[in-house]
Protein backbone atom coordinates (compact mmCIF):
# COMPACT_ATOMS: atom_id res chain seq x y z
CA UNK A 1 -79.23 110.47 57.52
CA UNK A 2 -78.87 106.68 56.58
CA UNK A 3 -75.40 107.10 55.32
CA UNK A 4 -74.54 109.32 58.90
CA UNK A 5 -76.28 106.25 61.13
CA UNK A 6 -74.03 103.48 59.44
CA UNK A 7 -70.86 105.64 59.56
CA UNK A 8 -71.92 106.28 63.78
CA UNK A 9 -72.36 102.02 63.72
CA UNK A 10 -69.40 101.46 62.65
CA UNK A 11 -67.19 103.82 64.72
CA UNK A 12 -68.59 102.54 67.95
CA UNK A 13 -68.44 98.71 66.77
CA UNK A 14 -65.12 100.17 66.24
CA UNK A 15 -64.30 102.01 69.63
CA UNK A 16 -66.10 99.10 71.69
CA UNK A 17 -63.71 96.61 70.00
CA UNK A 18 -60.75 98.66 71.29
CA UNK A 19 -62.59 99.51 74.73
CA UNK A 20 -63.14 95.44 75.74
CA UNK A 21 -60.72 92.65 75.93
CA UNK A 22 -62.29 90.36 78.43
CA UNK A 23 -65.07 88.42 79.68
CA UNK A 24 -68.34 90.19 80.84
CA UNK A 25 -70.67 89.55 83.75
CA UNK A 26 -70.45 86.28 84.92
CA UNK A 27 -67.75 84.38 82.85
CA UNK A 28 -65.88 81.06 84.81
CA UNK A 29 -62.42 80.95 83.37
CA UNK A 30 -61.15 78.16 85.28
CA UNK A 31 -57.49 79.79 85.03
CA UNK A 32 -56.69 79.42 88.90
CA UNK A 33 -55.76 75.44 87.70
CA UNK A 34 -55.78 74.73 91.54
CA UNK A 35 -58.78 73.73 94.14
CA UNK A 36 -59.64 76.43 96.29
CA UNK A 37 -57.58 77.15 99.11
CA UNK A 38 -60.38 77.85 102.36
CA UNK A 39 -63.05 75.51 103.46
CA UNK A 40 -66.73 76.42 103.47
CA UNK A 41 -66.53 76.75 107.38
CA UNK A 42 -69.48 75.66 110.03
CA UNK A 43 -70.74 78.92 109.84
CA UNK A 44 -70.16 80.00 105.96
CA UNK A 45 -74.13 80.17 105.21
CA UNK A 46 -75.62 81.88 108.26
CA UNK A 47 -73.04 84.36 108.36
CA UNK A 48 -73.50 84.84 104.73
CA UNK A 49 -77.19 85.04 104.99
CA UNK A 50 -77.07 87.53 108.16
CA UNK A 51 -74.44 89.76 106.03
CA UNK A 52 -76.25 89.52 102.53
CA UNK A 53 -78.31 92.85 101.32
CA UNK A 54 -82.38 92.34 101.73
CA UNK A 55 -84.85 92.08 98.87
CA UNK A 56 -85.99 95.94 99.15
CA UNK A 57 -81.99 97.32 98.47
CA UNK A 58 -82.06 94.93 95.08
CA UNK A 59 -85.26 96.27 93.79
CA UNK A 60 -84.41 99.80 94.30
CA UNK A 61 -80.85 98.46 92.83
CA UNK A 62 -82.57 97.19 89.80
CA UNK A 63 -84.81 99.92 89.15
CA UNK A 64 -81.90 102.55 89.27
CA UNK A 65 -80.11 103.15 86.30
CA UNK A 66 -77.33 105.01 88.29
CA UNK A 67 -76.73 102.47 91.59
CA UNK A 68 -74.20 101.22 93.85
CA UNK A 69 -74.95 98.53 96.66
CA UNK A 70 -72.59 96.75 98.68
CA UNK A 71 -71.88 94.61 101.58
CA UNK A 72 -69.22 93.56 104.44
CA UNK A 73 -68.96 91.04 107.02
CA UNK A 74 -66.99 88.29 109.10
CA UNK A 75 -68.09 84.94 107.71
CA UNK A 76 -65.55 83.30 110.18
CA UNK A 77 -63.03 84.88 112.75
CA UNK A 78 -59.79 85.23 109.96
CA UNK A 79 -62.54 85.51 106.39
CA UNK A 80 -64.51 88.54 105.59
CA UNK A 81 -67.11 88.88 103.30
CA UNK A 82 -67.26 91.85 100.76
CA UNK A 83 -69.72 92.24 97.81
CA UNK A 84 -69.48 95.57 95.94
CA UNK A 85 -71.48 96.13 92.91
CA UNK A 86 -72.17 99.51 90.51
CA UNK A 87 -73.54 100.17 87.70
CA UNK A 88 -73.56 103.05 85.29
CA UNK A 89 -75.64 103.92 82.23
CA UNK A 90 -75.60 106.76 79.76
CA UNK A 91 -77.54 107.90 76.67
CA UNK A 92 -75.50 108.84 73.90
CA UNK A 93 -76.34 110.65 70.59
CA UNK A 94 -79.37 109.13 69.19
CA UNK A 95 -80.22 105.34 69.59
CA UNK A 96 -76.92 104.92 71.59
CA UNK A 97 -76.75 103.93 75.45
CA UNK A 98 -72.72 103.37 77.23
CA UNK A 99 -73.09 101.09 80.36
CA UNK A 100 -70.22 99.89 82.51
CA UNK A 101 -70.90 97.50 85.31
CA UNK A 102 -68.49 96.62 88.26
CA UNK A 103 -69.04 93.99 90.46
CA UNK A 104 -66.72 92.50 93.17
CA UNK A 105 -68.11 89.08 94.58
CA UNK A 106 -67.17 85.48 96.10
CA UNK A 107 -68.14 81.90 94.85
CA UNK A 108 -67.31 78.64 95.88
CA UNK A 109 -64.07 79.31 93.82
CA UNK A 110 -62.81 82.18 95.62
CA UNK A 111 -63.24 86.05 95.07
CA UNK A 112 -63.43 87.80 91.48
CA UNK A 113 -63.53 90.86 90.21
CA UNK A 114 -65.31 91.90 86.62
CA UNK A 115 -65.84 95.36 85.62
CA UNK A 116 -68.01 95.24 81.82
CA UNK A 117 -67.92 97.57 79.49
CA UNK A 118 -71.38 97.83 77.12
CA UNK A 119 -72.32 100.11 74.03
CA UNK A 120 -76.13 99.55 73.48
CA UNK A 121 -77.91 100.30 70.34
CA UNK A 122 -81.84 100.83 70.15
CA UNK A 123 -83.52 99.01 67.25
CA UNK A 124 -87.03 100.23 68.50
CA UNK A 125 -88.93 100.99 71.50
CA UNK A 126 -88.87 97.03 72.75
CA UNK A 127 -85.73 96.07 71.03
CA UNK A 128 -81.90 96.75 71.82
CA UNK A 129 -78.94 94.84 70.73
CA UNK A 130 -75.25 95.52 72.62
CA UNK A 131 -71.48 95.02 72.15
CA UNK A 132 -70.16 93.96 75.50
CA UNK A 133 -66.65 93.15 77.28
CA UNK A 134 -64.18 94.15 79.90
CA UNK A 135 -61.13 95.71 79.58
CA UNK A 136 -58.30 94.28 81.46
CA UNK A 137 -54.32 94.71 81.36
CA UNK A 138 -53.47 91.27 80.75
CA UNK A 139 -53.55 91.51 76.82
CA UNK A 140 -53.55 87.05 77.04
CA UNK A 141 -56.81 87.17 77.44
CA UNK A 142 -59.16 88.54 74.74
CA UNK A 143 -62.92 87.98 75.40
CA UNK A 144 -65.60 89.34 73.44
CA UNK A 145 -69.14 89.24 73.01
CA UNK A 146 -72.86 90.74 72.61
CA UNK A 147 -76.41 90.64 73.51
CA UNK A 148 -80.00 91.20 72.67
CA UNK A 149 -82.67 92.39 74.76
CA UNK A 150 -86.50 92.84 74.81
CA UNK A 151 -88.60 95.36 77.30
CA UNK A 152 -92.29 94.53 76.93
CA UNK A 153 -95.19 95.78 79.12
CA UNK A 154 -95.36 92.41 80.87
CA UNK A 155 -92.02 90.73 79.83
CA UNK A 156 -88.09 91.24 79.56
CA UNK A 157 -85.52 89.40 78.46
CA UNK A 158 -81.72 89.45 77.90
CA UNK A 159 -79.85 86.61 76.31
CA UNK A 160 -76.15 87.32 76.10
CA UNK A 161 -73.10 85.68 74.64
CA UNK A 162 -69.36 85.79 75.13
CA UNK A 163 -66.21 84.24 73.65
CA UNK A 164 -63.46 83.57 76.51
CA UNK A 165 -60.19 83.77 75.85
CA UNK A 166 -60.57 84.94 71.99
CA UNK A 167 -56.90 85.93 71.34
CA UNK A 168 -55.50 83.39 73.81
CA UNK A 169 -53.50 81.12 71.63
CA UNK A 170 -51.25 84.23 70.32
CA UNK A 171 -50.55 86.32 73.42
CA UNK A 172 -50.12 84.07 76.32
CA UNK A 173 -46.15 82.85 77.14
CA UNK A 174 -47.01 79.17 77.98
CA UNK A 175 -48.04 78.63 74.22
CA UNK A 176 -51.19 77.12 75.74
CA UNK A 177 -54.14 76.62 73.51
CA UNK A 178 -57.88 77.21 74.37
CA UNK A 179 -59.98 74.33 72.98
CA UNK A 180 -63.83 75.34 73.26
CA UNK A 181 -67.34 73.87 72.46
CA UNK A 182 -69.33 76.75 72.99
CA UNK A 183 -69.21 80.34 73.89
CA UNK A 184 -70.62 81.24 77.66
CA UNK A 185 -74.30 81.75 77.52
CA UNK A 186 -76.11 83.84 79.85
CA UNK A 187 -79.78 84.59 80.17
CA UNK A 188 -82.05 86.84 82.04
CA UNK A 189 -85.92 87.26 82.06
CA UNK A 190 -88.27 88.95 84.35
CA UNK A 191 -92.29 88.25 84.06
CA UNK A 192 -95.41 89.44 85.42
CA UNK A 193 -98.64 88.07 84.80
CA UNK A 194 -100.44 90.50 87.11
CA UNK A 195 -99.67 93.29 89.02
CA UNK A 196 -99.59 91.02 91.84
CA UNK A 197 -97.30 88.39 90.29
CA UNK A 198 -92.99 88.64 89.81
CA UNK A 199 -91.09 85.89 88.50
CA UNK A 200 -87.50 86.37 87.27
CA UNK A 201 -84.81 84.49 86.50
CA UNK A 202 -81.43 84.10 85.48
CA UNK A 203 -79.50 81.43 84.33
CA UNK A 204 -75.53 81.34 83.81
CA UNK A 205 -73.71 78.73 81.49
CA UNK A 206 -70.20 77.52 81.04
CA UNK A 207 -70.18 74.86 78.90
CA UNK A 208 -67.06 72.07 78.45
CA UNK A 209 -63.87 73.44 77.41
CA UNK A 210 -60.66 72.16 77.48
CA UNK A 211 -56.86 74.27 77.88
CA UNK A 212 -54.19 72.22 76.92
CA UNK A 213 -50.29 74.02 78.78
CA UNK A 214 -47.29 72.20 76.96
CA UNK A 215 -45.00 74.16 78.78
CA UNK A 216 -46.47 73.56 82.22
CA UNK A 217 -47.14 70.00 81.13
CA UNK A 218 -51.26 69.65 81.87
CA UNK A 219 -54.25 70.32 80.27
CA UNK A 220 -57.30 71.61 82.33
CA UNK A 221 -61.13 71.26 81.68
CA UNK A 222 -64.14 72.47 83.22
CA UNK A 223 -67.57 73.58 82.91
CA UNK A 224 -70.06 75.50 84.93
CA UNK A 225 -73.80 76.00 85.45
CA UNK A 226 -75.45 78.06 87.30
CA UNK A 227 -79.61 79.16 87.66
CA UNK A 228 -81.73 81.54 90.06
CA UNK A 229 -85.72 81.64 89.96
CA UNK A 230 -87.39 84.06 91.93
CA UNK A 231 -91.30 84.22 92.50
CA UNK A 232 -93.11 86.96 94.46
CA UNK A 233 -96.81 87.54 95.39
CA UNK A 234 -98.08 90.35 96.70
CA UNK A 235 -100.72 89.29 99.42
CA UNK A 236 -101.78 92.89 99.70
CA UNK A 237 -100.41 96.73 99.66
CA UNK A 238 -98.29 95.81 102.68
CA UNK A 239 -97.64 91.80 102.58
CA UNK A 240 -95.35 89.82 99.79
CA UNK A 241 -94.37 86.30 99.88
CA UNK A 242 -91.02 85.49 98.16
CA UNK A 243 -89.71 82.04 96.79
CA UNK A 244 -86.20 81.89 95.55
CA UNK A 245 -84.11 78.70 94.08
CA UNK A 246 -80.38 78.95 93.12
CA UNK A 247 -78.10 75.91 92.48
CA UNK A 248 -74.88 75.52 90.09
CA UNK A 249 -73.37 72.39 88.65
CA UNK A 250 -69.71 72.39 88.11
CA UNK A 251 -66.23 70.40 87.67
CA UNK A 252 -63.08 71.35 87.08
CA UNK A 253 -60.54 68.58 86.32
CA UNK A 254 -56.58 69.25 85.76
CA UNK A 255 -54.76 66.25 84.04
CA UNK A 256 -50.92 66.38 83.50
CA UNK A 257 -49.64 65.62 80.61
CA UNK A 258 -46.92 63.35 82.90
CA UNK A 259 -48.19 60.29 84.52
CA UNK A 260 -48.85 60.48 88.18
CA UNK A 261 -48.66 64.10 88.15
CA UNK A 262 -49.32 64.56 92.05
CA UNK A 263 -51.07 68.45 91.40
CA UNK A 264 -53.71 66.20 89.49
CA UNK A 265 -57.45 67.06 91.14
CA UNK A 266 -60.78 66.67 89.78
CA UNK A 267 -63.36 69.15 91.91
CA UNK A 268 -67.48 68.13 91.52
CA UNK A 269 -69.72 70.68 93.30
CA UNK A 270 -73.74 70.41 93.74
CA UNK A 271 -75.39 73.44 95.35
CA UNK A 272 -79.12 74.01 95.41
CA UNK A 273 -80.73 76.85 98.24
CA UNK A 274 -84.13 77.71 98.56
CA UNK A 275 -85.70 80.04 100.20
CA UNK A 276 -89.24 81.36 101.35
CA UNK A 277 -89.86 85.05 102.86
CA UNK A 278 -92.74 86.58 104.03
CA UNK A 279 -92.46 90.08 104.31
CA UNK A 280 -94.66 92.88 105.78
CA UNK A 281 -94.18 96.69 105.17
CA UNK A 282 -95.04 98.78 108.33
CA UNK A 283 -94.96 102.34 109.08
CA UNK A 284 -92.59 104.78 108.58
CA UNK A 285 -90.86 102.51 105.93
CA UNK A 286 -90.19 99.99 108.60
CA UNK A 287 -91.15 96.05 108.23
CA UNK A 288 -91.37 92.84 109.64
CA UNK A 289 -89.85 89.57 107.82
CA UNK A 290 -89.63 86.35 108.60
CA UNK A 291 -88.70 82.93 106.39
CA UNK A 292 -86.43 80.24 106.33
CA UNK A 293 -83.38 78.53 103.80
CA UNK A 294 -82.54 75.14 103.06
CA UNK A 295 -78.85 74.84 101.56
CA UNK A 296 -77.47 71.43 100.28
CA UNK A 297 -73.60 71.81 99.32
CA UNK A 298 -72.05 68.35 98.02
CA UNK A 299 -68.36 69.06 96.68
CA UNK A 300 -66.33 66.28 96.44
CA UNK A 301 -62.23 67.13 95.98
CA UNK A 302 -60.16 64.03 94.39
CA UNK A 303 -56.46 64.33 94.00
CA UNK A 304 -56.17 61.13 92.24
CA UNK A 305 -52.28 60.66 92.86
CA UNK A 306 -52.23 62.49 96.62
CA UNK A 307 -55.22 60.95 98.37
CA UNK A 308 -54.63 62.39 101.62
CA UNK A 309 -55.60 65.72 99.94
CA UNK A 310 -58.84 64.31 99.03
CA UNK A 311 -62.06 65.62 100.73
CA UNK A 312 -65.35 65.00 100.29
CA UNK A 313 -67.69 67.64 101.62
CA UNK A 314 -71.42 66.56 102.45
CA UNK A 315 -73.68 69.26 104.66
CA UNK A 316 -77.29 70.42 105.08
CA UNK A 317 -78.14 73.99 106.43
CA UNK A 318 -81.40 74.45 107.82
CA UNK A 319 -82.50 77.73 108.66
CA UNK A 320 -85.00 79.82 110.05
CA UNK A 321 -84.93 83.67 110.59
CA UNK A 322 -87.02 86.58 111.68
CA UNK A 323 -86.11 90.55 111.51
CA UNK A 324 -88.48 93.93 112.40
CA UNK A 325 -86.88 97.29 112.24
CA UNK A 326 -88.24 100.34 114.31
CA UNK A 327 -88.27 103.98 113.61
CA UNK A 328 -85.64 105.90 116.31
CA UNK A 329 -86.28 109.50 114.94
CA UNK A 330 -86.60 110.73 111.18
CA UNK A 331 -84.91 108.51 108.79
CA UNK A 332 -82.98 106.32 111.17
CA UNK A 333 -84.29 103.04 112.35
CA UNK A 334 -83.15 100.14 114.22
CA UNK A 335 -82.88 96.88 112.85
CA UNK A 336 -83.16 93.48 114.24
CA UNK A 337 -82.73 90.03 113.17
CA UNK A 338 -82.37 86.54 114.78
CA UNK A 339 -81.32 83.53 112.75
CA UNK A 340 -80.87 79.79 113.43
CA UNK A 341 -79.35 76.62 111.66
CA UNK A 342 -79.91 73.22 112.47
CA UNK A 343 -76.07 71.88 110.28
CA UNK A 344 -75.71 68.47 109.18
CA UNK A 345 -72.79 67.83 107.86
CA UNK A 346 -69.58 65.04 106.90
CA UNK A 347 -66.40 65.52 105.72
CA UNK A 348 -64.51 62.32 104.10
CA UNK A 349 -60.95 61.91 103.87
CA UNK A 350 -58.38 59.34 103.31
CA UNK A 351 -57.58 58.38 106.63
CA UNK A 352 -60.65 58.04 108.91
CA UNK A 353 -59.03 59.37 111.64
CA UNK A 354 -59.64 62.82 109.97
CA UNK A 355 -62.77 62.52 109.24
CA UNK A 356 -65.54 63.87 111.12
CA UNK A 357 -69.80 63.70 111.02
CA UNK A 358 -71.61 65.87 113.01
CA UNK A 359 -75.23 67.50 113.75
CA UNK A 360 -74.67 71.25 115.34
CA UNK A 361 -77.00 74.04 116.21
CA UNK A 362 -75.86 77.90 115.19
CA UNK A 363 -77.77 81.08 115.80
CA UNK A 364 -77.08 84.26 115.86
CA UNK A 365 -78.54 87.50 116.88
CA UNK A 366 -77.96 91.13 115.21
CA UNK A 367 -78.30 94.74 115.95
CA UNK A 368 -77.99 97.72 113.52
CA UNK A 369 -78.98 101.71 112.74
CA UNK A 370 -79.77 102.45 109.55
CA UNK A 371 -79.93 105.91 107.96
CA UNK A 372 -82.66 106.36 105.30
CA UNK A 373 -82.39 108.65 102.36
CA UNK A 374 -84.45 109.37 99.34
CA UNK A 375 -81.10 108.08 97.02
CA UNK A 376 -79.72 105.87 99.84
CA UNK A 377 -79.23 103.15 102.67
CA UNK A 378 -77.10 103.00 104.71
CA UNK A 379 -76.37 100.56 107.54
CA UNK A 380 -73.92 99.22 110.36
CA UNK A 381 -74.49 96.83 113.33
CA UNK A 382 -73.02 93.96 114.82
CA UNK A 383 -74.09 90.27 116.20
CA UNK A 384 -73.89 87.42 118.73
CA UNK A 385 -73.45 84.06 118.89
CA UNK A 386 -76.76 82.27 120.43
CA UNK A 387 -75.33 79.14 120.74
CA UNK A 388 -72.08 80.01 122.36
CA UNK A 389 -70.73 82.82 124.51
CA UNK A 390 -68.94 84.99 121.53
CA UNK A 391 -69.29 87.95 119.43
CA UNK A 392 -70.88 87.24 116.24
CA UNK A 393 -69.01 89.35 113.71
CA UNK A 394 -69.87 92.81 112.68
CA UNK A 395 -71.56 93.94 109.08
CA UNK A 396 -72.66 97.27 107.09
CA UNK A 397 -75.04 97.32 104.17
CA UNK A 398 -75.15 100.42 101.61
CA UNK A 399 -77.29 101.23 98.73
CA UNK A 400 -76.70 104.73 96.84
CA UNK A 401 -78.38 105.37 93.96
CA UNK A 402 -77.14 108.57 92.15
């Protein structure tokens, strides 16, 4: 039996190795080598936050080992935001677990796609250890990596680690070179106290690395960190109070090896959002929220050599929402919501004739059915604008869980 477990170990170390070629989860590559080509528009964050899926979807998303949840709206009149995410999981013979995970999503840096492969292996009860990556065409990049995980009765934990770009000195046909300090680390960890008490978190790093493109005549470094903490109480059967931080740290900086190379940028980003939710379940799996979100986006774009590129991008969102849903007949409810942002916000350029600093009120107002399974949510609606005469976008929300 021992000699039969070592020989399955190594075949699937084996198969896994074959299966994955590329970064898992949340991996920054920093390959675009340009600044991103939209603007984080007036009404990027209330749009966001009106589209985004509630805290209910994610915990039924988390506690589903089979899921898919998504998301789709109009953050501005010509940009639409989609978030798709799936996940699949499936014991194998003995100690062995297959995962894949798909997950389509936008950052500050523009849309990705990563779809993970995983091949988990149970040392005991508590204890797991996995071989992860994602298999992609492009054979120039080569990522690899693993994890370990722990499932107590009143802790978990996750810490993961990846190699970008393992194989990219031999395969890629600029002869570029990958210079690194440190694999990408990424952490996850969920706590509770007391029955009443939830805190998770999850943490994302990127440290310093450094490309170097002889053939395109630049090198290009970056680095990357991002962090989420979550806290929830739960007043009573019906009533929880949420707290949630997020914030990244990044900068990208593309040098060419030419003086006064006028691609040359250096991008520096703070973001920090909190939020605070209270939430009340009602009858007939209806509820009543309410909260409110700070955001605080500082992102400064140099182009050393091209100044009349360079932006600097200063605002503060402040925003306050409310949302009840009603039952219409069995299963299908209407949903409300009503949000408002008091915007602050500068943007610095070269010449000051193109820069502007403003103070501007946004709210909008939303509508939407939603059909209620026992393995799904579904929902569609649209919205106004409360602070002009215009229609606010429309959105759908779906959770599936099969």
């Amino acid at each position: 039996m021992h000699v039969k477990r070592i020989v399955q170990l190594r075949v699937a170390a084996i198969l896994i190795v074959v299966w994955t070629v590329s970064a898992a989860h949340a991996v920054y590559r920093g390959d675009e080598f340009e600044p991103r080509d939209y603007n984080v528009g007036n009404t990027f964050f209330i749009n966001r936050a009106m589209i985004r899926q509630g805290t209910e979807n994610w915990d039924r998303y988390e506690r589903a080992t089979n899921a898919f949840i998504g998301s789709a709206g109009s953050l501005s009149s010509t940009d639409l935001y989609l978030h798709q995410q799936l996940k699949v999981r499936h014991p194998l013979e003995g100690a062995f677990a297959f995962q894949a995970d798909y997950l389509r999503d936008r950052d500050f840096d523009g849309v990705f796609h990563r779809f993970t492969l995983g091949l988990e292996y149970r040392l005991s009860p508590e204890w797991a250890v996995e071989l992860v990556g994602e298999p992609l065409p492009d054979k120039e990049h080569a990522d690899i990596g693993g994890a370990v995980s722990r499932r107590g009765d009143l802790v978990y934990w996750r810490f993961q680690w990846l190699f970008p770009d393992f194989v990219f000195d031999s395969k890629n046909p600029d002869n570029a070179r990958m210079e690194r300090s440190a694999p990408n680390f990424q952490f996850d960890a969920r706590y509770q106290p007391a029955p009443q008490w939830d805190f998770r978190l999850h943490a994302d790093f990127d440290p310093a690395r450094r490309l170097v493109n002889p053939e395109e005549s630049f090198q290009f470094r970056f680095r990357k960190y991002q962090m989420t903490l979550d806290a929830r109480y739960r007043v009573s059967e019906a009533e929880e109070l949420r707290a949630s931080v997020e914030g990244e740290y990044s900068r990208q900086l593309r040098e060419g090896l030419e003086t006064n190379d006028p691609r040359d940028f250096q991008t520096d980003r703070d973001y920090l959002m909190g939020t605070l939710e209270y939430l009340r379940r009602l009858e007939q799996d209806t509820h009543f929220r309410a909260g409110g979100i700070y955001v605080r986006l500082d992102e400064l774009n140099d182009f050393p050599n091209n100044l009349e590129e360079s932006l600097l991008l200063d605002r503060h969102d402040n925003m306050l929402y409310a949302g009840r849903s009603w039952p219409l007949r069995d299963r299908i409810h209407f949903n409300s919501f009503v949000i408002v942002n008091v915007l602050s916000m500068r943007k610095i350029r070269e010449d000051p004739d193109e820069s502007a600093s403003f103070n501007r009120f946004l709210g909008r107002a939303a509508g939407s059915i939603v059909f209620l399974g026992p393995q799904y949510n579904i929902e569609a609606g649209g919205a106004v604008s409360l602070d002009r005469t215009r229609f606010g976008g429309g959105f759908a929300r779906v959770f599936v869980d099969f």
